[in-house]
N, C-alpha and C. Protein backbone atom coordinates (compact mmCIF):
# COMPACT_ATOMS: atom_id res chain seq x y z
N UNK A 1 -16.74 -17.07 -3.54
CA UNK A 1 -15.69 -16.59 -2.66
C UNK A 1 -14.90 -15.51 -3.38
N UNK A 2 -14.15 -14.18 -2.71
CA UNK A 2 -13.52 -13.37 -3.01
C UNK A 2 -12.46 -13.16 -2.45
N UNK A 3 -11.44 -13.08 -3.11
CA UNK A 3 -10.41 -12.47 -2.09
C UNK A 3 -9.97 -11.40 -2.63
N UNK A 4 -9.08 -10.87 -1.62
CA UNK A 4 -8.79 -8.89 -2.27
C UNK A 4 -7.53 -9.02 -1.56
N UNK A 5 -6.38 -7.99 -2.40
CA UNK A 5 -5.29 -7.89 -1.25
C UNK A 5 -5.08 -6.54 -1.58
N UNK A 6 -4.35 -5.95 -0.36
CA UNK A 6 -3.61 -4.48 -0.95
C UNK A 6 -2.36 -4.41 -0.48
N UNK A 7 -1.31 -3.49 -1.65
CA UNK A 7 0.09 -3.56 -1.08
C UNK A 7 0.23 -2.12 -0.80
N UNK A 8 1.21 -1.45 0.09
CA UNK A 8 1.12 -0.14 0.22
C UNK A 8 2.63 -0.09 -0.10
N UNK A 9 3.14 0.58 -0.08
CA UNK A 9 4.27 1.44 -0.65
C UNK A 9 4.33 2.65 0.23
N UNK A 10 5.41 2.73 1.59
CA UNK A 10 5.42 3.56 2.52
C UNK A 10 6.74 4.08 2.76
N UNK A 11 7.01 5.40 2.88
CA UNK A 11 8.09 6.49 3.11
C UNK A 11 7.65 6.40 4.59
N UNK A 12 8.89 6.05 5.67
CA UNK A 12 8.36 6.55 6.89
C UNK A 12 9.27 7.92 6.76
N UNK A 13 8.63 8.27 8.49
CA UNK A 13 9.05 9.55 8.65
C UNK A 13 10.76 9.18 9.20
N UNK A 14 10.93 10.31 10.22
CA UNK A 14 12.01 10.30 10.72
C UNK A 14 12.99 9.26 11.21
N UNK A 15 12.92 8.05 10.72
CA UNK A 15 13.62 6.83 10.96
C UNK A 15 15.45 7.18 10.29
N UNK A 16 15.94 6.08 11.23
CA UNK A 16 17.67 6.51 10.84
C UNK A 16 18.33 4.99 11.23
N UNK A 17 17.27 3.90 11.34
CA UNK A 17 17.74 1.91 11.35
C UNK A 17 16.90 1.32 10.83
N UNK A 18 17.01 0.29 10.95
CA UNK A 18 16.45 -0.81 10.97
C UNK A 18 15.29 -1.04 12.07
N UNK A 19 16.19 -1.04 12.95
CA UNK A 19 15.31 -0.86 14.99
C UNK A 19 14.31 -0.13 14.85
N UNK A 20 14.85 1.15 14.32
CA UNK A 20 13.35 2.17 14.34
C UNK A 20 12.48 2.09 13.24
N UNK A 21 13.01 1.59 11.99
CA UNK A 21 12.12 1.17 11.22
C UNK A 21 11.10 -0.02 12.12
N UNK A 22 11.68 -0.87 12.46
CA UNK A 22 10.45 -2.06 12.95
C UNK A 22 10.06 -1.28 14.18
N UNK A 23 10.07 -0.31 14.84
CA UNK A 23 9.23 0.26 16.26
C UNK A 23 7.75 0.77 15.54
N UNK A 24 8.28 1.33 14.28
CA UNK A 24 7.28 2.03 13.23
C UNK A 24 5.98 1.58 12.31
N UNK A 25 6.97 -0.14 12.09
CA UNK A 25 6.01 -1.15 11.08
C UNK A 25 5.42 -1.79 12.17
N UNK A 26 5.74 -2.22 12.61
CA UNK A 26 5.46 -3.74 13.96
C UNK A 26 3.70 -3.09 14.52
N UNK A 27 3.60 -1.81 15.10
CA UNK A 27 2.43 -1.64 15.04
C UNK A 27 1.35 -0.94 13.94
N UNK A 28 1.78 -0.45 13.23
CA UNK A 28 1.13 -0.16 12.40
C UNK A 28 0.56 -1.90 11.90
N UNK A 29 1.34 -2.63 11.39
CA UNK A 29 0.80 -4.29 11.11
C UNK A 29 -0.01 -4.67 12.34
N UNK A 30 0.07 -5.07 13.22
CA UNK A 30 -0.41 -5.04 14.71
C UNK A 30 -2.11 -4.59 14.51
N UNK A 31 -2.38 -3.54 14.21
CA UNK A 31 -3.12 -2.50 14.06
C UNK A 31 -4.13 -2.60 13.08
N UNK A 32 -3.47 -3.13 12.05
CA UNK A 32 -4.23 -3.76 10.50
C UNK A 32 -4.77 -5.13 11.16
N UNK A 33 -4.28 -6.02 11.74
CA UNK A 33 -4.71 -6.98 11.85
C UNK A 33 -6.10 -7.18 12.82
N UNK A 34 -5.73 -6.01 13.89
CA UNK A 34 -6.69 -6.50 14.97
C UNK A 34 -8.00 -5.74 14.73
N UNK A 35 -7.99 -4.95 14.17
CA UNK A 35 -9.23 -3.72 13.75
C UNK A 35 -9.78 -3.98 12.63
N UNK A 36 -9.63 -4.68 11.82
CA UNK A 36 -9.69 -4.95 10.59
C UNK A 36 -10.11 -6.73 10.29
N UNK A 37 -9.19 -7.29 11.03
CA UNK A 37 -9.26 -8.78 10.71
C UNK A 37 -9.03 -9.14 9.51
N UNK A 38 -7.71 -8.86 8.90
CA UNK A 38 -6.78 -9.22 7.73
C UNK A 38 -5.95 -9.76 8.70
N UNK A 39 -5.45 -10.41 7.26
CA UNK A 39 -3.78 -11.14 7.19
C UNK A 39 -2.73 -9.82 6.65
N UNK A 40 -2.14 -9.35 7.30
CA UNK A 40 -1.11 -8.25 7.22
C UNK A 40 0.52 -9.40 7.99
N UNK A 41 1.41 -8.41 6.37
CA UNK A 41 2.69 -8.47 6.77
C UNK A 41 3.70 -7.33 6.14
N UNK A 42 4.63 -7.66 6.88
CA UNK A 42 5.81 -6.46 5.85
C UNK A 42 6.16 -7.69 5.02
N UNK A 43 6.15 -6.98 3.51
CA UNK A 43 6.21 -8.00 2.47
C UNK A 43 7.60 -7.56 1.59
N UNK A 44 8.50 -6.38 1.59
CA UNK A 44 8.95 -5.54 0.89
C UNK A 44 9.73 -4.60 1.37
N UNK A 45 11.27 -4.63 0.79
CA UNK A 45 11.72 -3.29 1.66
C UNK A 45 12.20 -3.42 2.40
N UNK A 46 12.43 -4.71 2.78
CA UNK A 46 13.16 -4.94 4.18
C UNK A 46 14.85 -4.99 4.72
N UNK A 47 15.26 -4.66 3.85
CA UNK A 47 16.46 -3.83 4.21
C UNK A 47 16.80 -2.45 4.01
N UNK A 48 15.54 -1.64 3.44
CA UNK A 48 15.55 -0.46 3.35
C UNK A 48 15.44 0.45 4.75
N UNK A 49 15.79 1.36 5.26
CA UNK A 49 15.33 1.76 6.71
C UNK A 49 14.29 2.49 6.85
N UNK A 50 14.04 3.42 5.20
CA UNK A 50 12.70 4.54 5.02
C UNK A 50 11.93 4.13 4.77
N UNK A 51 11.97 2.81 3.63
CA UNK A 51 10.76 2.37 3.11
C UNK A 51 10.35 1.07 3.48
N UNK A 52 9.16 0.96 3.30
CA UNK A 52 8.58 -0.13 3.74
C UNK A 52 7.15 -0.50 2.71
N UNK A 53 7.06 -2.05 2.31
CA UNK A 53 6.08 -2.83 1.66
C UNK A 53 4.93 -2.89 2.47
N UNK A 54 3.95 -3.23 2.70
CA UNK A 54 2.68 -4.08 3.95
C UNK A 54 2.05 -4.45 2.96
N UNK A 55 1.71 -5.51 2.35
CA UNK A 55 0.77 -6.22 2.07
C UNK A 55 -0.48 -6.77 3.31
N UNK A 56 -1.45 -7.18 2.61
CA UNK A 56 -2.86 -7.22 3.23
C UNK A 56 -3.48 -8.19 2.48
N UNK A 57 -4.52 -9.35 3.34
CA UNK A 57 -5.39 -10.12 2.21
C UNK A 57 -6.72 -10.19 3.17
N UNK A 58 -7.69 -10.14 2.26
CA UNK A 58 -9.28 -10.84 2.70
C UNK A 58 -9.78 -11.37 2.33
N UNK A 59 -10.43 -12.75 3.06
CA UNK A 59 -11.12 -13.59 2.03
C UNK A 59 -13.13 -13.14 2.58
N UNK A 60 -13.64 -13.32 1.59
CA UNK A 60 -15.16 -12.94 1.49
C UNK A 60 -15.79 -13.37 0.63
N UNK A 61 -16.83 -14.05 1.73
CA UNK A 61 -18.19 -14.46 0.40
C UNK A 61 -19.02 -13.67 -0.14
N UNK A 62 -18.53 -11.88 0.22
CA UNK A 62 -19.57 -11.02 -0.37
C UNK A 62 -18.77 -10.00 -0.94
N UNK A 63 -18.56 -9.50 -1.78
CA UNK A 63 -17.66 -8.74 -2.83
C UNK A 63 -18.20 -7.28 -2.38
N UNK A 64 -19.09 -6.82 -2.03
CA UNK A 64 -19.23 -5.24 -1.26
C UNK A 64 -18.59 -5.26 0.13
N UNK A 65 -18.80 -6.51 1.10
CA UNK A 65 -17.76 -6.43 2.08
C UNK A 65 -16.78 -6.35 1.88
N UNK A 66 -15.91 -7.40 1.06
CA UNK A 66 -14.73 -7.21 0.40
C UNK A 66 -13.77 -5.57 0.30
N UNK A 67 -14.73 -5.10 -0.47
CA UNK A 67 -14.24 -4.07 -1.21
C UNK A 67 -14.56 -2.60 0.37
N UNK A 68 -15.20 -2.97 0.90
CA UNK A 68 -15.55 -2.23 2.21
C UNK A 68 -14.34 -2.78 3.01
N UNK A 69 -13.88 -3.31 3.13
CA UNK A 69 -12.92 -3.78 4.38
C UNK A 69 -11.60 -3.41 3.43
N UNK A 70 -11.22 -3.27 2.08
CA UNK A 70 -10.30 -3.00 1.84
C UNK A 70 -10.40 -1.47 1.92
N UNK A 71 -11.37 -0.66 1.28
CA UNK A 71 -11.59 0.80 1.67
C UNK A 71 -11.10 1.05 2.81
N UNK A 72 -11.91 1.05 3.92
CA UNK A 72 -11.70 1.08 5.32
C UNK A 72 -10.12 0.79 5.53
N UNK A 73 -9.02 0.02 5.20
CA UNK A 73 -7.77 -0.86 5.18
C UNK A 73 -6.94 0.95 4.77
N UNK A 74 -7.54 1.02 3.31
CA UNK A 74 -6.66 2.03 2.96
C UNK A 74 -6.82 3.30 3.51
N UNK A 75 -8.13 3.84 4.08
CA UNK A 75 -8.24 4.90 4.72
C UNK A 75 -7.59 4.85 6.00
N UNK A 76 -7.29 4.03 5.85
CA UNK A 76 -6.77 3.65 7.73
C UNK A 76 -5.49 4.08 7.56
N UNK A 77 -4.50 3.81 6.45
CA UNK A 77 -3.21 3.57 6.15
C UNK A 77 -3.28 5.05 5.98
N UNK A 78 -3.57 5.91 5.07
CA UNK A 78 -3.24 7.27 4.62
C UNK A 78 -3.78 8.33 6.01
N UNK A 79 -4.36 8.14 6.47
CA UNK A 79 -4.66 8.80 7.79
C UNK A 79 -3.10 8.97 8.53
N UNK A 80 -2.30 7.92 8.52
CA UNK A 80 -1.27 7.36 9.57
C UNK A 80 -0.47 8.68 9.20
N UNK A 81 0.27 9.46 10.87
CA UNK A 81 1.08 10.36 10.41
C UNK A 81 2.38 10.33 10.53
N UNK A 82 2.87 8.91 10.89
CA UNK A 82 4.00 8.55 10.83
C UNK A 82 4.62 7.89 9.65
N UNK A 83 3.56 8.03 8.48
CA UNK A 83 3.98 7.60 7.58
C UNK A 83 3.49 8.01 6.12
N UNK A 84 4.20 8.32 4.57
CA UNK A 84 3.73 8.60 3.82
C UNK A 84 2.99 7.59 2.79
N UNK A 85 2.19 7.71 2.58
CA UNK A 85 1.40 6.92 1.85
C UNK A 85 1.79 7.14 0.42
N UNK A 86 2.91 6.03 -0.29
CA UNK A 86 3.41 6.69 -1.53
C UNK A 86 2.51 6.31 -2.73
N UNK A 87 2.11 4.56 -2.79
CA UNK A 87 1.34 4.10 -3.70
C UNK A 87 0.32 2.83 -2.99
N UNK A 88 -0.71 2.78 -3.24
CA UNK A 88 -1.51 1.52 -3.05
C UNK A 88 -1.80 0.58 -4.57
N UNK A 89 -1.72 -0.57 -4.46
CA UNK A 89 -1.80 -1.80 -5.55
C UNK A 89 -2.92 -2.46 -4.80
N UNK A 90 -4.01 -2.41 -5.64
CA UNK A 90 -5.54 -3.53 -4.91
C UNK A 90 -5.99 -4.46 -6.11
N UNK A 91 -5.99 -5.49 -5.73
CA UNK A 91 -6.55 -6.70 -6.71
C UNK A 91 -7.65 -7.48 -5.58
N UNK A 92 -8.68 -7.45 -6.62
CA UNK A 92 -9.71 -8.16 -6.06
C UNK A 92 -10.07 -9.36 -7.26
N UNK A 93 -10.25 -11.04 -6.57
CA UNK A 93 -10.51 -12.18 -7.44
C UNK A 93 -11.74 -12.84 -6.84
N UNK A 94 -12.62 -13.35 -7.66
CA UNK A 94 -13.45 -13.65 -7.84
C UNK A 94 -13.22 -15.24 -8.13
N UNK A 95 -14.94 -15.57 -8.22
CA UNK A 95 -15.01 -17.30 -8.44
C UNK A 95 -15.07 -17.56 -10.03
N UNK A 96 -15.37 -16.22 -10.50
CA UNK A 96 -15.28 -16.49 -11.84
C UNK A 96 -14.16 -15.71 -12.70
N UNK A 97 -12.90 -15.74 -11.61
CA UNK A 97 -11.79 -15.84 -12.78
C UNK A 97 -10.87 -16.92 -12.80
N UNK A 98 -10.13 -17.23 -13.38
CA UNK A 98 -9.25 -18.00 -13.86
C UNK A 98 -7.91 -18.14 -13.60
């Protein structure tokens, strides 16, 4: 078994609340989940109004899917033009770590 997660680190655009921050996250998460079939949340940031956390997890019994569904995850995210893609964090675990 494998699991993989990724955290993103996001500058939105033109936001000026809270309100419009979540009009901004709510589908973008939405979006990760249903196209993808991760566990997505806002993990981070959450009283910030520009920035925003999303964490992501997959579990897989095949470590090239794995790493394919997180690819696909992050190309998905940096495409987005409502938002800047500042940093991605990816950890992938295995049965043989510890």
């Amino acid at each position: 078994m494998y699991t993989g997660t990724l955290s993103f680190d996001l500058l939105l655009g033109d936001v000026r609340s809270l309100k419009q921050k979540r009009s901004v996250v709510r589908p973008i998460v939405a979006e990760l989940r249903r196209s993808h079939e991760v566990s997505v949340a806002e993990v981070g940031d959450q009283d910030l109004y520009r920035r925003a956390e999303i964490g992501l997890a997959v579990v897989s019994g095949d470590a090239a899917h794995l790493t394919d569904v997180l690819d696909r995850c992050e190309r998905w995210m940096a495409a987005r033009p409502e938002v800047e893609l500042l940093s991605v964090r990816r950890r992938i675990h295995g049965d043989h770590d510890e």
